[in-house]
C-alpha atoms as a PDB file:
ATOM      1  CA  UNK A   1      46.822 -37.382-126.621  1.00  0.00           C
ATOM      2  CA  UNK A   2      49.732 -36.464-128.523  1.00  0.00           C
ATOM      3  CA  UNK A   3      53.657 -37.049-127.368  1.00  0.00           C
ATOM      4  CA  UNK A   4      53.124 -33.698-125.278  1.00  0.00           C
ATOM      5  CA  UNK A   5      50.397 -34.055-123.744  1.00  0.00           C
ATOM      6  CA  UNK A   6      49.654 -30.243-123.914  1.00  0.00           C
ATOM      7  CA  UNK A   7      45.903 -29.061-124.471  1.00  0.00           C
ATOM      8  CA  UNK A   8      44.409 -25.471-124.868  1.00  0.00           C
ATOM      9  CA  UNK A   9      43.305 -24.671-121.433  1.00  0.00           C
ATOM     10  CA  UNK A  10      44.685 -26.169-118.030  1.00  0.00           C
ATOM     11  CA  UNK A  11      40.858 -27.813-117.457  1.00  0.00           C
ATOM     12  CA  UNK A  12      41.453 -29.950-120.817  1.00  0.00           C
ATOM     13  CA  UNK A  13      45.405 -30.443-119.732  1.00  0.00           C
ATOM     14  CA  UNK A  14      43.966 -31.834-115.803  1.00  0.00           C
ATOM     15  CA  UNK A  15      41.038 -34.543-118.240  1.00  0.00           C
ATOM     16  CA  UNK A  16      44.203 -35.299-120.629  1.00  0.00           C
ATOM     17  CA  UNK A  17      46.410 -36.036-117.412  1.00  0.00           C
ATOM     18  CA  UNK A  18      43.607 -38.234-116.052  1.00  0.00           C
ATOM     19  CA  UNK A  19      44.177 -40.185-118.747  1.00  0.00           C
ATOM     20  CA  UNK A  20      47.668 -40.838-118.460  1.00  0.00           C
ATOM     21  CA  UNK A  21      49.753 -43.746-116.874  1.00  0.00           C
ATOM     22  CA  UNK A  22      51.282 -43.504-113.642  1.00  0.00           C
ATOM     23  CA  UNK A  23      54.746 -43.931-115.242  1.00  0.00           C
ATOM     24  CA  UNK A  24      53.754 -41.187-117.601  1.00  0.00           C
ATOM     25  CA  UNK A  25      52.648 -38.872-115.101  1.00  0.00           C
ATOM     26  CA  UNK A  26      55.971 -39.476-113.271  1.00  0.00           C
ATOM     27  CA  UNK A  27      58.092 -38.918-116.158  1.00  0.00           C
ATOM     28  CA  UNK A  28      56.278 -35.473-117.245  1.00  0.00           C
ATOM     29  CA  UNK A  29      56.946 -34.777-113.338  1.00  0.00           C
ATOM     30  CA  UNK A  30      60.547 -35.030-113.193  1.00  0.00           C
ATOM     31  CA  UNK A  31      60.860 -33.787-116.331  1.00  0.00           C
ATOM     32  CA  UNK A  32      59.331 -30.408-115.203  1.00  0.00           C
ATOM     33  CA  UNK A  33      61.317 -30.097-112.177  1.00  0.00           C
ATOM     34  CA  UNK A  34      64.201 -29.847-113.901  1.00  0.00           C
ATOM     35  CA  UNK A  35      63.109 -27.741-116.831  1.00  0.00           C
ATOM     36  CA  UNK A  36      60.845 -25.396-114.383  1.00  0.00           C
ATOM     37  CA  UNK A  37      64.034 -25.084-112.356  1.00  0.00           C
ATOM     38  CA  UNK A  38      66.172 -24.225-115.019  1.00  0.00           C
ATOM     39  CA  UNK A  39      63.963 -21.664-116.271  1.00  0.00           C
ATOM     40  CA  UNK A  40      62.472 -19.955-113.467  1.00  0.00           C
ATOM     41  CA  UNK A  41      65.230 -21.225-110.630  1.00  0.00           C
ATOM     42  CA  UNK A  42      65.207 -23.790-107.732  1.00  0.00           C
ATOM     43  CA  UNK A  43      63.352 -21.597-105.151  1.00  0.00           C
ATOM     44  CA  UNK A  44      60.177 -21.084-107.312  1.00  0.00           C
ATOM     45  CA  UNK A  45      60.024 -24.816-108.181  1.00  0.00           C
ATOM     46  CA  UNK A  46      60.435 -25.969-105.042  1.00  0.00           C
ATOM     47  CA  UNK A  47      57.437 -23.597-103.615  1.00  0.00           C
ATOM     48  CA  UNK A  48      55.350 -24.322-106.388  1.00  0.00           C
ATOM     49  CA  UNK A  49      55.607 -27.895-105.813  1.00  0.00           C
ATOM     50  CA  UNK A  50      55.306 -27.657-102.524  1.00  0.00           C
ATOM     51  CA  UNK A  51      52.129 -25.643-102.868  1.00  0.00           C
ATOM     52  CA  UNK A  52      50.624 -27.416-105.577  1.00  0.00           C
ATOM     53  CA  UNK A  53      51.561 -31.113-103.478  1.00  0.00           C
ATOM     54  CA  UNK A  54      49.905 -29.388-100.200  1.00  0.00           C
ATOM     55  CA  UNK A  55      53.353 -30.280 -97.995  1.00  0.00           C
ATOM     56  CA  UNK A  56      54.942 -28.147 -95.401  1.00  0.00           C
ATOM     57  CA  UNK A  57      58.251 -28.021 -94.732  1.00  0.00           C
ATOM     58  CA  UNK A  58      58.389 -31.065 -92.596  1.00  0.00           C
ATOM     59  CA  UNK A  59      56.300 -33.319 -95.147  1.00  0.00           C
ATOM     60  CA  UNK A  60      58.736 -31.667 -97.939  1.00  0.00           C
ATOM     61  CA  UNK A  61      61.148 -33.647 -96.285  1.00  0.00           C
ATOM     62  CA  UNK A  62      59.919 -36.731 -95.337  1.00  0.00           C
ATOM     63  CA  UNK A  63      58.963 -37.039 -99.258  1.00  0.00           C
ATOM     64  CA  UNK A  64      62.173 -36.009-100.581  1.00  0.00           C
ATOM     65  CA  UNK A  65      63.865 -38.758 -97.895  1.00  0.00           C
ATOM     66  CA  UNK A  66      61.165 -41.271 -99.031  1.00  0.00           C
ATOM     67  CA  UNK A  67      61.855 -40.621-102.621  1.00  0.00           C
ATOM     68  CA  UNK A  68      65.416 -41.455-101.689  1.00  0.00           C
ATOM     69  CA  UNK A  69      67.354 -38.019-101.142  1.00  0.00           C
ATOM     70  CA  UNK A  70      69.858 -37.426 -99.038  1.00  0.00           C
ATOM     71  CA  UNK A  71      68.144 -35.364 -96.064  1.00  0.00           C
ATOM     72  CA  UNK A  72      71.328 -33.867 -95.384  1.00  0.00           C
ATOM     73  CA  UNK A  73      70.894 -31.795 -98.681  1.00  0.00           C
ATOM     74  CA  UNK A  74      68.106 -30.449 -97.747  1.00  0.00           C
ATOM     75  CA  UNK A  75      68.532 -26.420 -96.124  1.00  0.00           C
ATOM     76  CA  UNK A  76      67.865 -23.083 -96.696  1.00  0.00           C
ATOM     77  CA  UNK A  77      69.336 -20.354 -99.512  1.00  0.00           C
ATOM     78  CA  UNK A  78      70.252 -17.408 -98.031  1.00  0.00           C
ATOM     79  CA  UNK A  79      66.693 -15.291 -97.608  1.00  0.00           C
ATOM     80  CA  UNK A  80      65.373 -18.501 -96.424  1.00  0.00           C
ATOM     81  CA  UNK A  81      63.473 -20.180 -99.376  1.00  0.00           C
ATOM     82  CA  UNK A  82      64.033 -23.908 -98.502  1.00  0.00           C
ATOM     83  CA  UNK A  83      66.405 -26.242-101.425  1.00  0.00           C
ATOM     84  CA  UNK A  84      67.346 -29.223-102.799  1.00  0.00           C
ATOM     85  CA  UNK A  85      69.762 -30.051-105.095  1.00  0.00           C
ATOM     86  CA  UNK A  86      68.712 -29.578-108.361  1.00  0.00           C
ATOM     87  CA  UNK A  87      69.906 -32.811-109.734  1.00  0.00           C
ATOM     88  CA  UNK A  88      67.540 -34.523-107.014  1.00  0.00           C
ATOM     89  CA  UNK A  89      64.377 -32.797-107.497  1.00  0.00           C
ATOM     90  CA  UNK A  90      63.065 -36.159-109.214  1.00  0.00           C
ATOM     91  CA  UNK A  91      63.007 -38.044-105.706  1.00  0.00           C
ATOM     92  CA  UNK A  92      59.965 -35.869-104.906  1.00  0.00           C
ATOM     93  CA  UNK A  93      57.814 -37.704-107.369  1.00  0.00           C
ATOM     94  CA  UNK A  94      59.062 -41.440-106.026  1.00  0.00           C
ATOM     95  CA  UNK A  95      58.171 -39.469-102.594  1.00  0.00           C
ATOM     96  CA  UNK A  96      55.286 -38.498-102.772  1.00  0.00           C
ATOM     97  CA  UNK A  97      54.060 -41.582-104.141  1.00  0.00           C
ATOM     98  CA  UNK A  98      55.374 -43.301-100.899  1.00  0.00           C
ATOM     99  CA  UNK A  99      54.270 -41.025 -98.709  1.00  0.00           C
ATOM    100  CA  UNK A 100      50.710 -39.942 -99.348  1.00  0.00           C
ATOM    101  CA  UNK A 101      47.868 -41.807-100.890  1.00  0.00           C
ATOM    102  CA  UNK A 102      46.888 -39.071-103.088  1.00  0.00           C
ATOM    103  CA  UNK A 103      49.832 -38.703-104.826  1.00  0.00           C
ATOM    104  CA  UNK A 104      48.421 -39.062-107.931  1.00  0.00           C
ATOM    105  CA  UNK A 105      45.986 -36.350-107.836  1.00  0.00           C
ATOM    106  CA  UNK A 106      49.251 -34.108-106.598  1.00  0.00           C
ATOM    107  CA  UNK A 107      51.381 -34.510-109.187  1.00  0.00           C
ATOM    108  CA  UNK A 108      48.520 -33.590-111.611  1.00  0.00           C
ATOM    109  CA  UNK A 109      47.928 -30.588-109.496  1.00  0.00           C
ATOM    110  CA  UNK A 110      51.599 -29.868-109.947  1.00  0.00           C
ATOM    111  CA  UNK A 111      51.618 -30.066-113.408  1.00  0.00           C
ATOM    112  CA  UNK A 112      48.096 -28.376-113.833  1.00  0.00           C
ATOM    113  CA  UNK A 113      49.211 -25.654-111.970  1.00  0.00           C
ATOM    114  CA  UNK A 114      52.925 -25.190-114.220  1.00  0.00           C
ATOM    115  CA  UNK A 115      50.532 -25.457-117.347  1.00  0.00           C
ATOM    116  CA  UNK A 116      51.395 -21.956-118.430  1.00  0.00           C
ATOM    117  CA  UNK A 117      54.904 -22.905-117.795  1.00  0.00           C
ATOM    118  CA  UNK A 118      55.000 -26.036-120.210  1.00  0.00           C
ATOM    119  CA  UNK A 119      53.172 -24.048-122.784  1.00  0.00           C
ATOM    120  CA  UNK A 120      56.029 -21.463-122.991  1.00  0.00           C
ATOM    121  CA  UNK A 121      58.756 -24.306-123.254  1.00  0.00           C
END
């Protein structure tokens, strides 16, 4: 796989993934957060990964905490889309990977489902 790990359709992008290192999947994680989030805004990239990672909003938290965010930074925007601070988005990925035993397959999911996302960045 090349430095990007892109491929033409999301099923090739999901084998490529499978491929990958657990370090590398974490990296391309965090690394999304933050670039989904500046593009498309903290809201959407904190659904989508919530979505994508199959947590509610109690899980959300637990993960984030695990991951080792503040839970006291952890509330509501103003129509009620739940937020973290941007800068702390990557503490979902150590999170996860505490919290669930499937974490792996998750953060694939995540970035499976944000393929059309990468491919535009």
């Amino acid at each position: 796989m090349g430095a990007s790990g892109l491929a033409s359709t999301p099923a090739e992008y999901r084998q490529r993934l499978s491929e990958q290192t657990d370090e590398q999947l974490d990296s391309w994680t965090s690394e999304l957060l933050r670039d989904f989030a500046k593009r498309r805004g903290l809201a959407d990239v904190v659904a989508e990964f919530r979505k994508s990672a199959r947590l509610d909003e109690k899980a959300f938290r637990r993960v984030f905490a695990r991951g080792g965010g503040a839970p006291q930074t952890v509330g509501f925007d103003a129509v009620g889309h739940l937020m973290v601070p941007t800068i702390s988005l990557h503490f979902l990925v150590a999170g996860l990977r505490a919290e669930v035993a499937d974490a792996r397959d998750r953060l694939i999911a995540f970035l499976v489902a944000c393929f059309n996302e990468i491919v535009y960045v």
